[in-house]
C-alpha atoms as a PDB file:
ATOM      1  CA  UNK A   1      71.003  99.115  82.142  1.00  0.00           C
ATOM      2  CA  UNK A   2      69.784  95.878  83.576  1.00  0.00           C
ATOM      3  CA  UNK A   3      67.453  95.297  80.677  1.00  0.00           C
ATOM      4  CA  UNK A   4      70.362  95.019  78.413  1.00  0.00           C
ATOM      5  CA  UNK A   5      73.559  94.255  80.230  1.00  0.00           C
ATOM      6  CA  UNK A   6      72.247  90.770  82.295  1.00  0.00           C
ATOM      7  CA  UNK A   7      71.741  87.460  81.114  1.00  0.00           C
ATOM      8  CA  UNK A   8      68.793  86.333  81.831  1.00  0.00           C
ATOM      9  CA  UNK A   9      67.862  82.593  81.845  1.00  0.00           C
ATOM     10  CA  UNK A  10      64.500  81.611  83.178  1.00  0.00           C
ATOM     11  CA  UNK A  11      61.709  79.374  82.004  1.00  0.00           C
ATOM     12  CA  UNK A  12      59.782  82.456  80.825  1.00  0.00           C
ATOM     13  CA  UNK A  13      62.149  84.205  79.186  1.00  0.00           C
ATOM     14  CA  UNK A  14      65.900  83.771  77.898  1.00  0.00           C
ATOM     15  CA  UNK A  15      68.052  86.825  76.803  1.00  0.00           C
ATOM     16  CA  UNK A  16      71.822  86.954  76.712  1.00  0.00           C
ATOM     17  CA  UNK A  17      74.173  89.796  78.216  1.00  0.00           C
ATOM     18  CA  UNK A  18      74.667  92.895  75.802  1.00  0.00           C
ATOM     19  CA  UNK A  19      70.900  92.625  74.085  1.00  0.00           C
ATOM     20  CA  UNK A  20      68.557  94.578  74.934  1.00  0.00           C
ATOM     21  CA  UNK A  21      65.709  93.338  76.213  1.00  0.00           C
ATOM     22  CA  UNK A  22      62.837  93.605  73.488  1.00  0.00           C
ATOM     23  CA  UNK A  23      60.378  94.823  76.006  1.00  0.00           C
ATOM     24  CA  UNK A  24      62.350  98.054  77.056  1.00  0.00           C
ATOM     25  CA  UNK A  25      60.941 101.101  75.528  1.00  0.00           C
ATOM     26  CA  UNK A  26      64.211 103.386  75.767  1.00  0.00           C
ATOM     27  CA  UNK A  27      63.148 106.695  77.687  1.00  0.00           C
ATOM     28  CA  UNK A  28      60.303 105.324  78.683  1.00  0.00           C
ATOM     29  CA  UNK A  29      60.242 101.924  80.624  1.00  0.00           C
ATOM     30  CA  UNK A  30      59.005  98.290  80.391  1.00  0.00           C
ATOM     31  CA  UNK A  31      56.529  97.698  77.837  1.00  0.00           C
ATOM     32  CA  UNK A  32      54.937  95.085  79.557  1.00  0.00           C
ATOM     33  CA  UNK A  33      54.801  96.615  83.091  1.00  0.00           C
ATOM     34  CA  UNK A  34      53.167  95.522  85.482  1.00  0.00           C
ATOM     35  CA  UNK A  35      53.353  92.343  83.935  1.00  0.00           C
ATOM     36  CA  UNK A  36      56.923  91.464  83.242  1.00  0.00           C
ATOM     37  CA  UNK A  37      58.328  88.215  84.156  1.00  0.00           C
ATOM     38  CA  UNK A  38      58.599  87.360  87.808  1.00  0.00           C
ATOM     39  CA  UNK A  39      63.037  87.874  87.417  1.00  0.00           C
ATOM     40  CA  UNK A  40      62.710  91.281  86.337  1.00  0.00           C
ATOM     41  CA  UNK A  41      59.783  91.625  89.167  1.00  0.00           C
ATOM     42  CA  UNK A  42      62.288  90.430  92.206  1.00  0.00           C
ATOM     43  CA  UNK A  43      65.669  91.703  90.456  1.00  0.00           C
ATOM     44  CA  UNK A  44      66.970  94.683  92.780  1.00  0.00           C
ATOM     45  CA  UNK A  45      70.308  96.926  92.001  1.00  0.00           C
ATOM     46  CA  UNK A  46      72.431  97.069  94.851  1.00  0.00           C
ATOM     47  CA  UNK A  47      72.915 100.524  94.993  1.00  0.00           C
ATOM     48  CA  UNK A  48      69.176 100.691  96.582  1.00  0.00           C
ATOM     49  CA  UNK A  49      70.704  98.174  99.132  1.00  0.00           C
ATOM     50  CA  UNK A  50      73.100 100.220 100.391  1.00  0.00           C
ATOM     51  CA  UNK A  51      71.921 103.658 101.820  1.00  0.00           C
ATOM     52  CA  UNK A  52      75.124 105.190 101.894  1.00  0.00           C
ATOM     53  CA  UNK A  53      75.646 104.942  98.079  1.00  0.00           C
ATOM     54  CA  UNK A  54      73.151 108.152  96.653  1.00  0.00           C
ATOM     55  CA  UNK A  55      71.349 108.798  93.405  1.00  0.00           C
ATOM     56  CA  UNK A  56      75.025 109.012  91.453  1.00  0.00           C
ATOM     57  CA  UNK A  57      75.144 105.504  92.253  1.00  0.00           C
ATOM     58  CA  UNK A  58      72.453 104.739  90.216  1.00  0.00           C
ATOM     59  CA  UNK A  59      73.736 102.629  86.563  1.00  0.00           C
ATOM     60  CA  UNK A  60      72.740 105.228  83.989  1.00  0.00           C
ATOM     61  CA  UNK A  61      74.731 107.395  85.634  1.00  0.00           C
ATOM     62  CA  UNK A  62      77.475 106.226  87.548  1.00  0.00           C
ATOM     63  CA  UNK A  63      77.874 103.228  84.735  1.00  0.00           C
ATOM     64  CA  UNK A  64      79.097 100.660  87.038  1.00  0.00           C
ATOM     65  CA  UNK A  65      76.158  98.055  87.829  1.00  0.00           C
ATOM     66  CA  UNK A  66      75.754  96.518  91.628  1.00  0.00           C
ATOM     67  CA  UNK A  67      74.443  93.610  91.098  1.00  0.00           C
ATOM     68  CA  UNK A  68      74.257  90.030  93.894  1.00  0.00           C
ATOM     69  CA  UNK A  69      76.049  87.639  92.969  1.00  0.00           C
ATOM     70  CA  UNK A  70      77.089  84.107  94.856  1.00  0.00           C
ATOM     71  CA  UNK A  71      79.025  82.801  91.638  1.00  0.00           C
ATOM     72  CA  UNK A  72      82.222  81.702  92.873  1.00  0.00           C
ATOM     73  CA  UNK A  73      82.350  83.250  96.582  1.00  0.00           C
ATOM     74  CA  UNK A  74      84.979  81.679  98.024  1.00  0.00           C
ATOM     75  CA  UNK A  75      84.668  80.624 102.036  1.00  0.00           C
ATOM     76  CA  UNK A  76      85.722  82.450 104.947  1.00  0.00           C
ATOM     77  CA  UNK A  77      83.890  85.525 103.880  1.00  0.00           C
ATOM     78  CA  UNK A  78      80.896  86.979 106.357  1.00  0.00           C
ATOM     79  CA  UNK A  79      78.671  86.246 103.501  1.00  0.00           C
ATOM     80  CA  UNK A  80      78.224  83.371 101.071  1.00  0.00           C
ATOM     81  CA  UNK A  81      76.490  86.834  99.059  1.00  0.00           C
ATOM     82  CA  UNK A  82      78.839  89.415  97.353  1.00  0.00           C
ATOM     83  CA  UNK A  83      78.766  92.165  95.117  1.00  0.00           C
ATOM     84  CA  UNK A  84      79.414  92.478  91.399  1.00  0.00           C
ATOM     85  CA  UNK A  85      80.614  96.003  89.872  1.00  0.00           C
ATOM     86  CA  UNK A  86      79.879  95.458  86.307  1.00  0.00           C
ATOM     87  CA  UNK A  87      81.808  98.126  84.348  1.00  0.00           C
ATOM     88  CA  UNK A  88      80.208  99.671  81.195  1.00  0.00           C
ATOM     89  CA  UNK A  89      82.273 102.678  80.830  1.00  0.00           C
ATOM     90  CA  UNK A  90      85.795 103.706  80.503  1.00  0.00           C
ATOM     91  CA  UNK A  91      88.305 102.285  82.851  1.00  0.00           C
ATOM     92  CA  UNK A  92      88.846 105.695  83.625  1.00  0.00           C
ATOM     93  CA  UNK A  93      85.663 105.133  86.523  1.00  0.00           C
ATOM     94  CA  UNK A  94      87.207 103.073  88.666  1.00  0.00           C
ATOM     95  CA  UNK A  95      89.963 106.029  89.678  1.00  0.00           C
ATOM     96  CA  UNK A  96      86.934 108.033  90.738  1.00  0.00           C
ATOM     97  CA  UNK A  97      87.711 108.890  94.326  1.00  0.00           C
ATOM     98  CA  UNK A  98      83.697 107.495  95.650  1.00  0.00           C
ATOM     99  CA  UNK A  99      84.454 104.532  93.401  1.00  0.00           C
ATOM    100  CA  UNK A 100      87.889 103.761  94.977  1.00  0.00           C
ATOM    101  CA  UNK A 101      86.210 104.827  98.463  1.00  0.00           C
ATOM    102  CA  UNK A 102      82.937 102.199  98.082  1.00  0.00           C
ATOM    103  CA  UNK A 103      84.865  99.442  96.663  1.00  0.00           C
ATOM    104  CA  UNK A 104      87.678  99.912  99.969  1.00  0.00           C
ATOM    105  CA  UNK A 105      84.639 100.092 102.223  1.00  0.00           C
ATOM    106  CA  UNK A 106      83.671  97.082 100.875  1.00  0.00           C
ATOM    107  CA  UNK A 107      86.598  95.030 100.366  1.00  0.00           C
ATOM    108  CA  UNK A 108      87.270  96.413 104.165  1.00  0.00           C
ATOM    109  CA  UNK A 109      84.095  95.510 105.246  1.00  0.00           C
ATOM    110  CA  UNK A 110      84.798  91.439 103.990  1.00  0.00           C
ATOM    111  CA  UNK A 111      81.658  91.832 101.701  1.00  0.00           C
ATOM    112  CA  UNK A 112      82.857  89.403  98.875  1.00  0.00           C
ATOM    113  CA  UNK A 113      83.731  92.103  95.849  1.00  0.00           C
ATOM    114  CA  UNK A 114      84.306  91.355  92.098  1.00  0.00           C
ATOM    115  CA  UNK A 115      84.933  93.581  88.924  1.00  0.00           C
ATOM    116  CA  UNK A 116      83.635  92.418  85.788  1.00  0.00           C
ATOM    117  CA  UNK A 117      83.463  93.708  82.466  1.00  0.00           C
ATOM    118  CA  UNK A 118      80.764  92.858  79.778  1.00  0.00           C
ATOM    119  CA  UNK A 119      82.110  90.404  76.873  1.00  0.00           C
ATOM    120  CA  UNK A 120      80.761  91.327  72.986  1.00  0.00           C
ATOM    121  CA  UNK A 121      76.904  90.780  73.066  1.00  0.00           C
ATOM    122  CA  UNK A 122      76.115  87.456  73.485  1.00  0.00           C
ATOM    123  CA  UNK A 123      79.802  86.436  75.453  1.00  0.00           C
ATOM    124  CA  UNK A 124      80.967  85.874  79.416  1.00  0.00           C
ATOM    125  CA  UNK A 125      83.086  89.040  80.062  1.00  0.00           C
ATOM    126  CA  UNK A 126      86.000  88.586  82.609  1.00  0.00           C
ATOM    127  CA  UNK A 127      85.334  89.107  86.384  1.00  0.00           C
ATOM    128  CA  UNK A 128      88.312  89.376  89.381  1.00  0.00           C
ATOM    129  CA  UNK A 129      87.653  88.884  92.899  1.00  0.00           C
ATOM    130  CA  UNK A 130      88.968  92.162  93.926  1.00  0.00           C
ATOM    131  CA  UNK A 131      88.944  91.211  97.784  1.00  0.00           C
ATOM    132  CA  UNK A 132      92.778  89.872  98.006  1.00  0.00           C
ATOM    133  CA  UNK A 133      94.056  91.332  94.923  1.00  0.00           C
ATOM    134  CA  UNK A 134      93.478  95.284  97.250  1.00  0.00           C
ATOM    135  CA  UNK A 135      93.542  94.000 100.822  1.00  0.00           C
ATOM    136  CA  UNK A 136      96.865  95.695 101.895  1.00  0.00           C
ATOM    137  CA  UNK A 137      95.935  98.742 100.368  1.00  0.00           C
ATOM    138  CA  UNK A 138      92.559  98.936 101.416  1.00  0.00           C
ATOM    139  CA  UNK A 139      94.175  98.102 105.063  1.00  0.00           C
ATOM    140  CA  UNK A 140      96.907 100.676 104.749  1.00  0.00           C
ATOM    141  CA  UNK A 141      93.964 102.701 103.397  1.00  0.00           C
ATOM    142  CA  UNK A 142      96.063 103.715 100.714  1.00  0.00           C
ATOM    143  CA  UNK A 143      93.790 105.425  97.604  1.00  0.00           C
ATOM    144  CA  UNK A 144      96.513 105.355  94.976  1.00  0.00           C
ATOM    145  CA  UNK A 145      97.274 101.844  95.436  1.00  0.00           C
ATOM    146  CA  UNK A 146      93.424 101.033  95.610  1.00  0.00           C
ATOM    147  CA  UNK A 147      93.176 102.233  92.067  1.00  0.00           C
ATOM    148  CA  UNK A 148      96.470 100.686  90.979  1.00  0.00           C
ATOM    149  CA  UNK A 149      94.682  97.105  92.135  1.00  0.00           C
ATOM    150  CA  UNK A 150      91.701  98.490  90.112  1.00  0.00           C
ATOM    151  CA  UNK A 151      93.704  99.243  86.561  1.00  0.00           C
ATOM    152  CA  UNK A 152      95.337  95.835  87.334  1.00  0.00           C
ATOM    153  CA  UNK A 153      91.786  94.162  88.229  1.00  0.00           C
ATOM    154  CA  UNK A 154      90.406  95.817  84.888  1.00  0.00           C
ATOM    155  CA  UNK A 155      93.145  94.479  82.499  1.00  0.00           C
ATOM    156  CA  UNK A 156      93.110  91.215  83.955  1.00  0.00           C
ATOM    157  CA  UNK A 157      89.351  91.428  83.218  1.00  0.00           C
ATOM    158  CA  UNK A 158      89.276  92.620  79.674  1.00  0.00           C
ATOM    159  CA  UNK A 159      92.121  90.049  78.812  1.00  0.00           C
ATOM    160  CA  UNK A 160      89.784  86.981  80.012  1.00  0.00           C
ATOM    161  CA  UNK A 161      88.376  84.774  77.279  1.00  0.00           C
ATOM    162  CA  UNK A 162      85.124  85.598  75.851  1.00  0.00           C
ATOM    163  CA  UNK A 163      82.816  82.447  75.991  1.00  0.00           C
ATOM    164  CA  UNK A 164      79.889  82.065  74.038  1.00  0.00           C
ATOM    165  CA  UNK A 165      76.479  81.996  76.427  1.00  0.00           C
ATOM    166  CA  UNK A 166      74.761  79.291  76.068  1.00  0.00           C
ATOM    167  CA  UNK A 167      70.648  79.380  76.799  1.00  0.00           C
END
């Protein structure tokens, strides 16, 4: 999933958000392993950085990408270094009871959170900072409204301008 759904804009190579990239063989890997570009060498999915998130975590089949992200963290939070869920599957996802449990855990935890959702190839999607949009519900630990904030969170998102990306 990363080697289609990020932007990538380095010096050695450009690609926008919804193209694949033309190295990925499908099924099979990178096609220029060992010696792709030095983002794709450090880039690591958050789902390996969290031990208590398992195999179902990972994108292909969970369809929700962890990514880093520092864009736009506001202050106050533990870390200048939150989270991204990028969704690329039905809305349906983010009422899955781990999915409502991970993203309470940590919006609970202060860990700066955000939903986005991908724009048309080539366009910024829309992204929410889910952190104050679900912190009563996350502290009256309250599942149903969780996911309420989430459907809210997701049309909020999908209603957000889609930008051209510039490289």
């Amino acid at each position: 999933m990363c080697c289609s759904e990020l932007t990538i804009d380095t010096p050695e190579f450009k690609k926008v958000q919804g193209v694949m990239c033309p190295h990925c063989m499908p099924g099979k890997g990178c096609g220029i392993y060992p010696d792709w570009f030095p983002v794709c060498r450090t880039w690591f999915c958050q789902w390996r950085r969290y031990a208590w998130l398992d195999d179902a975590w990972r994108p292909d089949r969970s369809r929700l990408l962890l990514r880093a992200t520092d864009d736009e963290v506001p202050g106050g939070y533990a870390s200048a270094a939150g989270v991204a869920l990028d969704l690329h599957g039905p809305c349906e996802i983010l009422l899955e009871e781990r999915v409502i449990e991970v993203i309470g855990r940590l919006v609970d935890a202060r860990v700066p959170t955000f939903l986005s959702v991908p724009g048309r190839p080539g366009h910024a999607g829309g992204r929410v900072f889910l952190n104050p949009l679900l912190a009563l519900a996350v502290g009256d630990r309250d599942g149903d409204a969780i996911g309420r904030g989430l459907v809210d969170a997701f049309l909020r998102a999908v209603l957000h301008p889609q930008e051209a990306i510039a490289l």
